[in-house]
C-alpha atoms as a PDB file:
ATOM      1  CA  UNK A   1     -21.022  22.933 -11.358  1.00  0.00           C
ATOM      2  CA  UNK A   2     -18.069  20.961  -9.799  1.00  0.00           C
ATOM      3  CA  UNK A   3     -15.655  22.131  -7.223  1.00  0.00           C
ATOM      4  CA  UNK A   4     -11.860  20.585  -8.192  1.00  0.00           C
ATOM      5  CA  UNK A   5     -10.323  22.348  -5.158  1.00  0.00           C
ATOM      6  CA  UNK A   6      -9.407  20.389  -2.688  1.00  0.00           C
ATOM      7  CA  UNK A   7      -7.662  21.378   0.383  1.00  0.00           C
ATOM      8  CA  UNK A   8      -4.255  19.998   1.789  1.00  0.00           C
ATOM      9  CA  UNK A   9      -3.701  18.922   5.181  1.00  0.00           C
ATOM     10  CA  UNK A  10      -0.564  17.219   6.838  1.00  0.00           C
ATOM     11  CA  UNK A  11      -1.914  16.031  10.144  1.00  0.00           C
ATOM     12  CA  UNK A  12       1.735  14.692  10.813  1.00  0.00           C
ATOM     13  CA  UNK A  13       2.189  11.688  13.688  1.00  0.00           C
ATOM     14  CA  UNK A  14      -1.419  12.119  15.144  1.00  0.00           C
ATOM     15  CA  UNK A  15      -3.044   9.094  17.233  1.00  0.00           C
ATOM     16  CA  UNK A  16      -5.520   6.857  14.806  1.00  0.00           C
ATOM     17  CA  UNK A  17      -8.511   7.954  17.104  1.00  0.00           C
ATOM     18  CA  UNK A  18      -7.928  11.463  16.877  1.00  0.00           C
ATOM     19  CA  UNK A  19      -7.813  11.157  13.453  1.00  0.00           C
ATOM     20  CA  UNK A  20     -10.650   9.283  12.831  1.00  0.00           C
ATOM     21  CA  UNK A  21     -12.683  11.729  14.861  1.00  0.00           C
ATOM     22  CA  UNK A  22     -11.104  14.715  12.827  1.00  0.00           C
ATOM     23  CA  UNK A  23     -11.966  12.488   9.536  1.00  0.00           C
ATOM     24  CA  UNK A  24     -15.845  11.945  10.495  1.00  0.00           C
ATOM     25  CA  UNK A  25     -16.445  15.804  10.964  1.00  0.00           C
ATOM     26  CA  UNK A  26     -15.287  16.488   8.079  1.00  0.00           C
ATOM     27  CA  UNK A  27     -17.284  13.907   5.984  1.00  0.00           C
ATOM     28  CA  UNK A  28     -19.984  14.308   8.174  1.00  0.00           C
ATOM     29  CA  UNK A  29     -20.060  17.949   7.510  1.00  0.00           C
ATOM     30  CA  UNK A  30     -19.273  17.229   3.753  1.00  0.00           C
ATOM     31  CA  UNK A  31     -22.429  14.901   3.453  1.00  0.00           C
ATOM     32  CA  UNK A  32     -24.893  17.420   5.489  1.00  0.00           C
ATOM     33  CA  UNK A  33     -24.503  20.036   3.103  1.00  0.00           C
ATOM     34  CA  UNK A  34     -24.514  18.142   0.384  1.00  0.00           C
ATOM     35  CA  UNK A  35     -27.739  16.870   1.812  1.00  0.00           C
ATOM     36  CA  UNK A  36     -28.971  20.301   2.232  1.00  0.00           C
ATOM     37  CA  UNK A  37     -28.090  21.520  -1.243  1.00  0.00           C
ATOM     38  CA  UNK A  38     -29.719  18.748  -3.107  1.00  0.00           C
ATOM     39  CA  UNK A  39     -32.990  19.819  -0.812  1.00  0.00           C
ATOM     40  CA  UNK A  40     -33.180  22.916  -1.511  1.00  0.00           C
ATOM     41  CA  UNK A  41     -32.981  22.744  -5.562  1.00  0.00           C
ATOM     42  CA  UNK A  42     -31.906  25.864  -5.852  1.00  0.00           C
ATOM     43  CA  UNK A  43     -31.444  25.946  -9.401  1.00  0.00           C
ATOM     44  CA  UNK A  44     -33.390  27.126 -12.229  1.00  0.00           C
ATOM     45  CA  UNK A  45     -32.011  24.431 -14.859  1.00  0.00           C
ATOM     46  CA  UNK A  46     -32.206  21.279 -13.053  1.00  0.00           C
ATOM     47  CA  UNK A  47     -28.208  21.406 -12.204  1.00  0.00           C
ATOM     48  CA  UNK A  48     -28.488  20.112  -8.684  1.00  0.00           C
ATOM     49  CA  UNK A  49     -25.429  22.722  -6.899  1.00  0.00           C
ATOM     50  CA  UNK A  50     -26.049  26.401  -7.465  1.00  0.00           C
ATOM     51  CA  UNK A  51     -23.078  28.423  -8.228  1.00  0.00           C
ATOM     52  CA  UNK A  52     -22.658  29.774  -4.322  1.00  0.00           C
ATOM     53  CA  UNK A  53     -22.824  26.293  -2.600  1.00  0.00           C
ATOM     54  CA  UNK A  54     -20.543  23.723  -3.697  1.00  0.00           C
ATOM     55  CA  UNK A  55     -19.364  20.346  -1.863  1.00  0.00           C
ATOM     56  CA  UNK A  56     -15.634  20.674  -0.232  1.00  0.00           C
ATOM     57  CA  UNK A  57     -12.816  18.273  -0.879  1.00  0.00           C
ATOM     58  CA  UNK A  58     -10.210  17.045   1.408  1.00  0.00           C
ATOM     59  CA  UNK A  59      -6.799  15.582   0.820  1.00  0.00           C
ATOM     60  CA  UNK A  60      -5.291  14.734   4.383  1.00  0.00           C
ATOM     61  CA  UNK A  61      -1.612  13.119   4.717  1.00  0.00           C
ATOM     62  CA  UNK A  62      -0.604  11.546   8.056  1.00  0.00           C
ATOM     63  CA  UNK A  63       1.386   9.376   9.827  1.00  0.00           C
ATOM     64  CA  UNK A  64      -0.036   6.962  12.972  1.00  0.00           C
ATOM     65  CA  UNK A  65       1.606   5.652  16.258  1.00  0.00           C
ATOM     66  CA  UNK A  66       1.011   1.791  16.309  1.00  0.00           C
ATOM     67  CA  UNK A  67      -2.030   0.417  15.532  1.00  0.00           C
ATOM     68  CA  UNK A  68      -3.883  -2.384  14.077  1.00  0.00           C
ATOM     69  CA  UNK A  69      -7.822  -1.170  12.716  1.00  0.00           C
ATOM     70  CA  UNK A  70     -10.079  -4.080  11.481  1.00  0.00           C
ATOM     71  CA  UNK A  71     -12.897  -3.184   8.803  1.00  0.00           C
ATOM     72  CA  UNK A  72     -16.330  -4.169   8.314  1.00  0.00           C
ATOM     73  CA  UNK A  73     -15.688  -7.414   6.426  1.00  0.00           C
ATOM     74  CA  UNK A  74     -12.624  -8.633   8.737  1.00  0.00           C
ATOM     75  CA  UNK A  75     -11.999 -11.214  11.139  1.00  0.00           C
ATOM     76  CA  UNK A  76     -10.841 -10.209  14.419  1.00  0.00           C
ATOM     77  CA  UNK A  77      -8.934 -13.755  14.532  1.00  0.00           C
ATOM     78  CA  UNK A  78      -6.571 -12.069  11.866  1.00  0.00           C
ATOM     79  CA  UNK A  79      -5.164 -10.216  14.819  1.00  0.00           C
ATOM     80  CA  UNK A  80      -2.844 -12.194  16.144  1.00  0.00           C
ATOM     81  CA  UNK A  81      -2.672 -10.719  19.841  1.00  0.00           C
ATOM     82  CA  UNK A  82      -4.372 -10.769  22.838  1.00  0.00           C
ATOM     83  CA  UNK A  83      -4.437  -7.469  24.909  1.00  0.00           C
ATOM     84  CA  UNK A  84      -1.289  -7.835  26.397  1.00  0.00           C
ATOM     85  CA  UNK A  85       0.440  -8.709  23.961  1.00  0.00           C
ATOM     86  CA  UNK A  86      -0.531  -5.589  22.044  1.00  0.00           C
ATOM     87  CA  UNK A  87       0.522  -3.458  25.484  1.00  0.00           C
ATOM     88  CA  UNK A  88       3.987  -5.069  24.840  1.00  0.00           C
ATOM     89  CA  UNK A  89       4.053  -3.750  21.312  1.00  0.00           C
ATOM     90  CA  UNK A  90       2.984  -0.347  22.383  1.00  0.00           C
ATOM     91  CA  UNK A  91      -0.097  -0.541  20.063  1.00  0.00           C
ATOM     92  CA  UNK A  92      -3.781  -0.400  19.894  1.00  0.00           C
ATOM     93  CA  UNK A  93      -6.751  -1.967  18.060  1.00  0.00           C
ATOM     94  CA  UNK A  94      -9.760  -0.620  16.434  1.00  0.00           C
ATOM     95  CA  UNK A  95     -12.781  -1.898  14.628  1.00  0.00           C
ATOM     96  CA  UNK A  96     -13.986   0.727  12.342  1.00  0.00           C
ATOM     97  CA  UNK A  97     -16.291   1.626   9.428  1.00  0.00           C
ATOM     98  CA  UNK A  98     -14.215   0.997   6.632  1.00  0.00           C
ATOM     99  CA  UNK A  99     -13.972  -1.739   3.900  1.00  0.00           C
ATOM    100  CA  UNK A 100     -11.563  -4.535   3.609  1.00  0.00           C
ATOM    101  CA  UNK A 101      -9.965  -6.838   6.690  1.00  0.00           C
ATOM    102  CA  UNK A 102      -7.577  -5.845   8.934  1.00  0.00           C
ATOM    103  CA  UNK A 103      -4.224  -3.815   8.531  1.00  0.00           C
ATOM    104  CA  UNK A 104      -1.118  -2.215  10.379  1.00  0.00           C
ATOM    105  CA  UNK A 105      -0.172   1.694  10.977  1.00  0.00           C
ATOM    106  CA  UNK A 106       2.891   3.353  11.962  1.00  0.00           C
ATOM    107  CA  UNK A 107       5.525   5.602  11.449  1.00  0.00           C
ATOM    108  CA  UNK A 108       7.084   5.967   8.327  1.00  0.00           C
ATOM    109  CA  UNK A 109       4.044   5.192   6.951  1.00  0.00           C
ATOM    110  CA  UNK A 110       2.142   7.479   4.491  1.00  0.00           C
ATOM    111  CA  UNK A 111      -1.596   7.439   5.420  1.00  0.00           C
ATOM    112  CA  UNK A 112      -3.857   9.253   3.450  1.00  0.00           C
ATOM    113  CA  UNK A 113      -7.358  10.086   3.567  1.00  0.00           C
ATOM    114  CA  UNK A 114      -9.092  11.430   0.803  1.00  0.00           C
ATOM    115  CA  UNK A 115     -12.209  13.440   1.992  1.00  0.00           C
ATOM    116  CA  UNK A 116     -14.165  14.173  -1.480  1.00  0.00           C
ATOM    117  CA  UNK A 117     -17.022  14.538  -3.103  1.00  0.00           C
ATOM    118  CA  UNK A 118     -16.778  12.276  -6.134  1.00  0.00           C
ATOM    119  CA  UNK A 119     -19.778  13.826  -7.634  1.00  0.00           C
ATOM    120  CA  UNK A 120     -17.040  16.699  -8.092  1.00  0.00           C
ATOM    121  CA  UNK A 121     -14.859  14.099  -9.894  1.00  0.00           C
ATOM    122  CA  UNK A 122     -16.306  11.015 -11.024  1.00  0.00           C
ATOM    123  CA  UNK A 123     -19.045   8.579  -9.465  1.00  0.00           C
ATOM    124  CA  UNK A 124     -16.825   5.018  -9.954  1.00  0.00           C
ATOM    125  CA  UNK A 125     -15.900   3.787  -6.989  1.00  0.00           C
ATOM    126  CA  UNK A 126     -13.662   1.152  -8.543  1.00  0.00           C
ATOM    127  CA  UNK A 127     -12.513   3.964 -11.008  1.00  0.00           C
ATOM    128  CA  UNK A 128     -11.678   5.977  -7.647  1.00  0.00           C
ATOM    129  CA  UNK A 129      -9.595   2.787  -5.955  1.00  0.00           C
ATOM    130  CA  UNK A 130      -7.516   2.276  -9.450  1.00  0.00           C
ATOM    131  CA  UNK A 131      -6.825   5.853  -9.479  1.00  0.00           C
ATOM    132  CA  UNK A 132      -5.625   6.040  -6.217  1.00  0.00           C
ATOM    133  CA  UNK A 133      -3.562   2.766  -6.786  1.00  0.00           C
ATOM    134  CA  UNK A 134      -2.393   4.281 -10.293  1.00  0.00           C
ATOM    135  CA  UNK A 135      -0.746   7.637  -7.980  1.00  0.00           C
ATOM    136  CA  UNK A 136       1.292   5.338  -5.729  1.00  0.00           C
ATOM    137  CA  UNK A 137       2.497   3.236  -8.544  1.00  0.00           C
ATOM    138  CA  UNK A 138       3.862   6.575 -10.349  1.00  0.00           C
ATOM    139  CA  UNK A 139       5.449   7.736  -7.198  1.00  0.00           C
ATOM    140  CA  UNK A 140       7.157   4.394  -6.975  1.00  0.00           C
ATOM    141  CA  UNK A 141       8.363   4.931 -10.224  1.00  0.00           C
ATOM    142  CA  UNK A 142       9.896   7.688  -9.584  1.00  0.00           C
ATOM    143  CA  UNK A 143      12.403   6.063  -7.203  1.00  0.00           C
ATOM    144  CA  UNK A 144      12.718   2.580  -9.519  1.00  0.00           C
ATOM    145  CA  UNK A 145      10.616   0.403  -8.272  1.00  0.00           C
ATOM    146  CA  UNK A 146       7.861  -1.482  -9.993  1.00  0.00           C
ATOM    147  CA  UNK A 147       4.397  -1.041  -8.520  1.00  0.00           C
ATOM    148  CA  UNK A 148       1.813  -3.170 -10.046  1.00  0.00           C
ATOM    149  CA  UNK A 149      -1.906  -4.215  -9.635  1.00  0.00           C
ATOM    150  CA  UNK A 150      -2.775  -8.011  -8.460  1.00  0.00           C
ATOM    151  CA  UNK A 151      -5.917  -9.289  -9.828  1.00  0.00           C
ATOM    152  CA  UNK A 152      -8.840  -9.723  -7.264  1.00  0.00           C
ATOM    153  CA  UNK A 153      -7.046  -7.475  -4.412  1.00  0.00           C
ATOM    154  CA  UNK A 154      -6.770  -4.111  -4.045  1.00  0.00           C
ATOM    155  CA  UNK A 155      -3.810  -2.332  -2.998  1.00  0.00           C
ATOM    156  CA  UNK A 156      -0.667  -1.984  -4.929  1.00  0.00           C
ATOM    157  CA  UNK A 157       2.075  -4.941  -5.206  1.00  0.00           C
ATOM    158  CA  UNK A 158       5.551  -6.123  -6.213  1.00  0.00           C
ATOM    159  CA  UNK A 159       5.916  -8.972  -8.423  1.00  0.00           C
ATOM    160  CA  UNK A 160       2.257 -10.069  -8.136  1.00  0.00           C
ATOM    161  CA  UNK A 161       3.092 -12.649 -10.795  1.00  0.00           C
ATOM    162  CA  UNK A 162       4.404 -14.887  -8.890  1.00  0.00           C
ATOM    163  CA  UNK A 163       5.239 -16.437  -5.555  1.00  0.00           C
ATOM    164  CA  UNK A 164       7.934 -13.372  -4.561  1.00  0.00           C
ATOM    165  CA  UNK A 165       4.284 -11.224  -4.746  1.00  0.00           C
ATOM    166  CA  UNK A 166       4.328  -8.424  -1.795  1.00  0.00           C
ATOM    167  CA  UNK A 167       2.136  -5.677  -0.827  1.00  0.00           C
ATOM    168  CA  UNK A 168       3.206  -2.246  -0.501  1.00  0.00           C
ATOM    169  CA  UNK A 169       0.156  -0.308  -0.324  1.00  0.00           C
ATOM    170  CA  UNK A 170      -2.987  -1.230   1.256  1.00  0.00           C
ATOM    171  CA  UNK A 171      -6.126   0.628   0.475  1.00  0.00           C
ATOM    172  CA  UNK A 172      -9.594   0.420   2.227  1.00  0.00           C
ATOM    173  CA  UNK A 173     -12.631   3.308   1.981  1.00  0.00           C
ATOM    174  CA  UNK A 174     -16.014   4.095   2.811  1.00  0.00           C
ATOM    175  CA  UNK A 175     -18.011   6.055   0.668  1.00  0.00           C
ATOM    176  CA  UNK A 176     -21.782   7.586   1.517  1.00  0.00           C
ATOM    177  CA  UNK A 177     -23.728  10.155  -0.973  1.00  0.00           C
ATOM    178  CA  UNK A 178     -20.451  10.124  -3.329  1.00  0.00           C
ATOM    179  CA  UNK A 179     -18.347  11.115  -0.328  1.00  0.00           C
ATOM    180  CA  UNK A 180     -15.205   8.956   0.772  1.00  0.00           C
ATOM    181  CA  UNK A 181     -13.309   8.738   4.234  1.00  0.00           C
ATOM    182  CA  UNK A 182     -10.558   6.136   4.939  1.00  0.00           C
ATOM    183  CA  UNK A 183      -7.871   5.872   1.933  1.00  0.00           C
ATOM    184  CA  UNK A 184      -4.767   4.308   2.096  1.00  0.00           C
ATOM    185  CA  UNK A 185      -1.538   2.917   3.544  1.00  0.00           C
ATOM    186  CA  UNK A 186       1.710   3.344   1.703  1.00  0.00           C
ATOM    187  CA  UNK A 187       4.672   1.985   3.561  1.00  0.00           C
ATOM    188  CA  UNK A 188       7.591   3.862   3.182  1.00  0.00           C
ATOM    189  CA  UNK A 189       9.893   3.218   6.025  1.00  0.00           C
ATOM    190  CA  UNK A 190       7.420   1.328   8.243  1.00  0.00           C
ATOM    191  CA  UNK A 191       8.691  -1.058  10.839  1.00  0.00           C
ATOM    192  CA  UNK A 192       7.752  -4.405   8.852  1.00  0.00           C
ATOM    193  CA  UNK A 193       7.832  -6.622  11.930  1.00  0.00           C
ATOM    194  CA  UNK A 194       4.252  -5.368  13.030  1.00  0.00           C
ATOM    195  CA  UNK A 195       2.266  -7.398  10.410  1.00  0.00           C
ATOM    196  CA  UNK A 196       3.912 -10.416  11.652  1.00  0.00           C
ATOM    197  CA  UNK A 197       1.065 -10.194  14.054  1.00  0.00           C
ATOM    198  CA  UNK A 198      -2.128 -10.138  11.946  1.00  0.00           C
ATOM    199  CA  UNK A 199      -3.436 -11.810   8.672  1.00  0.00           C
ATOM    200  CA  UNK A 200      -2.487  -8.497   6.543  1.00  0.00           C
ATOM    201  CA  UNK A 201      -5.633  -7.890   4.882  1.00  0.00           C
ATOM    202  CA  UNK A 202      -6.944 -11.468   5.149  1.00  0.00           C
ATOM    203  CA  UNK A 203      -3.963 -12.353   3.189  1.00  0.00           C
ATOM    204  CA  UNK A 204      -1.997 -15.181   4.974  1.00  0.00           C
ATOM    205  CA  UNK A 205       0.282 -16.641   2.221  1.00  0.00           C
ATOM    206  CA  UNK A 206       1.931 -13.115   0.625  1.00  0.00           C
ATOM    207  CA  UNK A 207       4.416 -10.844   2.641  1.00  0.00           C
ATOM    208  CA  UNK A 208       4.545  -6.929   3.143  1.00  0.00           C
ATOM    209  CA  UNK A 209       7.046  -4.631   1.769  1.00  0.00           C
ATOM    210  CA  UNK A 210       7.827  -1.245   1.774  1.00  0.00           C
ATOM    211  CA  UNK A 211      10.321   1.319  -0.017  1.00  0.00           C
ATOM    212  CA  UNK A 212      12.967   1.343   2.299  1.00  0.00           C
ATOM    213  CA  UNK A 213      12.844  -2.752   2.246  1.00  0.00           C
ATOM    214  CA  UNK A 214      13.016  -2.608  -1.238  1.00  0.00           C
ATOM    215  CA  UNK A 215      15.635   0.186  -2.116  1.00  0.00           C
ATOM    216  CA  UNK A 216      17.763  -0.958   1.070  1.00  0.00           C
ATOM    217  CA  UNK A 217      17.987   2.719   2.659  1.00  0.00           C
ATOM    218  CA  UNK A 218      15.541   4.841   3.920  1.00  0.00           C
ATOM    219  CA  UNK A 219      13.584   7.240   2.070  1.00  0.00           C
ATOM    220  CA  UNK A 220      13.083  11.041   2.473  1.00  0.00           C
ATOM    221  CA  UNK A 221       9.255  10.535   3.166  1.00  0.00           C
ATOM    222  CA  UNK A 222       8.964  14.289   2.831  1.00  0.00           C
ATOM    223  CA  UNK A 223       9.753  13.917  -0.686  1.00  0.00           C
ATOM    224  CA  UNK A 224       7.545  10.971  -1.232  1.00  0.00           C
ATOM    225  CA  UNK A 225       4.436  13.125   0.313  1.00  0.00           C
ATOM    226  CA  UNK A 226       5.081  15.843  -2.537  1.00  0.00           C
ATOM    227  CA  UNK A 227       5.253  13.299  -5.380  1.00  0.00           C
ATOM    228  CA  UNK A 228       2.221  11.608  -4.416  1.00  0.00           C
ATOM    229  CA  UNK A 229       0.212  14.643  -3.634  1.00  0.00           C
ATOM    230  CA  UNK A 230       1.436  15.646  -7.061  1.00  0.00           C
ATOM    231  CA  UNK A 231       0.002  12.952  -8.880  1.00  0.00           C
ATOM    232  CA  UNK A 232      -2.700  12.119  -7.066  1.00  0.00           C
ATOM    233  CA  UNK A 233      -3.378  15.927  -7.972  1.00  0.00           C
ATOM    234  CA  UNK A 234      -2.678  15.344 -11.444  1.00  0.00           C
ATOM    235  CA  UNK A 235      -4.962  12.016 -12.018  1.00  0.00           C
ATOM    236  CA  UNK A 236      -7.864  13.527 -10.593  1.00  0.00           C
ATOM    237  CA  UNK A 237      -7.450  16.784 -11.912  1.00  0.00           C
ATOM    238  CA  UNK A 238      -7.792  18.882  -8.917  1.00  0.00           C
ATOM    239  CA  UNK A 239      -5.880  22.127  -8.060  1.00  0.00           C
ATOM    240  CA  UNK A 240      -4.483  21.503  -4.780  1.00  0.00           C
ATOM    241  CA  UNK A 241      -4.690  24.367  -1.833  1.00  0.00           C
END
């Protein structure tokens, strides 16, 4: 049996560590029982989740005060900054447990952070990064802009065709026993001057966009939050609480 629920949180402007730490209990907590379930085999057909003990699921939305967060395959030269430098920007720096290189956060910046067990959905992790990718890209349709895929990154991108190509949505997870943490970054109306100081995603020769950049006015990110929670609802067929 599968549990499609998946319960909504807006975390709102909440510092990175605090989230992180809010994040890892609930994973943590997610991955223990699912641990315990699969122990116990409680079932008399071989179905590994008895009908009274299913895995939750997570959707969290947030936004971050300034900071720069480095994953497992990064380089920390791709921060360009010493420590004071980042005290003059009013931001911090992080090395954490997620894939892909480093990247920016800050307000007017969608972050979300999917907390779910994919055995409830589907066990593709590439599948679960397109899909992801696929709900920004229909939000951005929604207010005329062209999101597209760029072959060999992740992330979603304007006019990856060609030299004009720009990122507008970085993505980076971890995943352990079918349950992810981390997500992704969808700039909205993010202050694009912070990525002047790293390598964005390892990335050195392709600039970073956002929605406000790109429409030339800034967006009702309230509005953006309920189309993308819609969809991402929709793709993955979950019923949202």
């Amino acid at each position: 049996m599968k549990n499609k629920q998946v319960t909504f949180q807006d975390w709102g402007l909440i510092d990175y560590k605090d989230a992180w730490d809010r994040q890892e209990a609930l994973f943590a907590e997610t991955v223990t029982l699912k641990t315990n379930i699969r122990n116990r085999k409680i079932t008399s057909e071989g179905d590994e989740y008895g009908q009274d003990e299913l895995t939750p699921n997570y959707l969290v939305f947030c936004e971050h005060p300034h900071v720069y967060t480095l994953g497992k395959s990064g380089k920390p030269e791709h921060l360009l900054l010493d420590e004071k430098g980042l005290k003059q920007k009013n931001a911090v720096y992080y090395p954490i447990n997620r894939g892909g290189d480093i990247t920016y956060h800050g307000p007017g910046q969608i972050v979300g952070y999917p907390i779910l067990d994919l055995d409830n959905f589907f066990t593709d992790i590439h599948l679960y990064l397109r899909t992801l990718e696929e709900a920004v890209i229909l939000t951005m349709a929604r207010y005329g802009l062209k999101g597209e895929r760029y072959p060999g990154y992740t992330g979603v991108w304007l006019d990856p065709d060609n030299e004009n190509a720009r990122k507008i949505c970085a993505l980076g997870v971890r995943c352990s026993r079918w349950v992810t943490m981390h997500g992704f970054a969808f700039n909205v109306n993010t202050n694009l001057d912070y990525f002047n100081n790293i390598v964005p995603c390892g990335i050195d020769d392709k600039a970073v966009t956002s929605m406000q950049k790109e429409l030339g006015k800034e967006v009702d990110i309230q509005d953006v939050k309920k189309t993308l929670k819609q969809h991402i609802s929709e793709l993955f067929h979950m019923e949202i609480l």
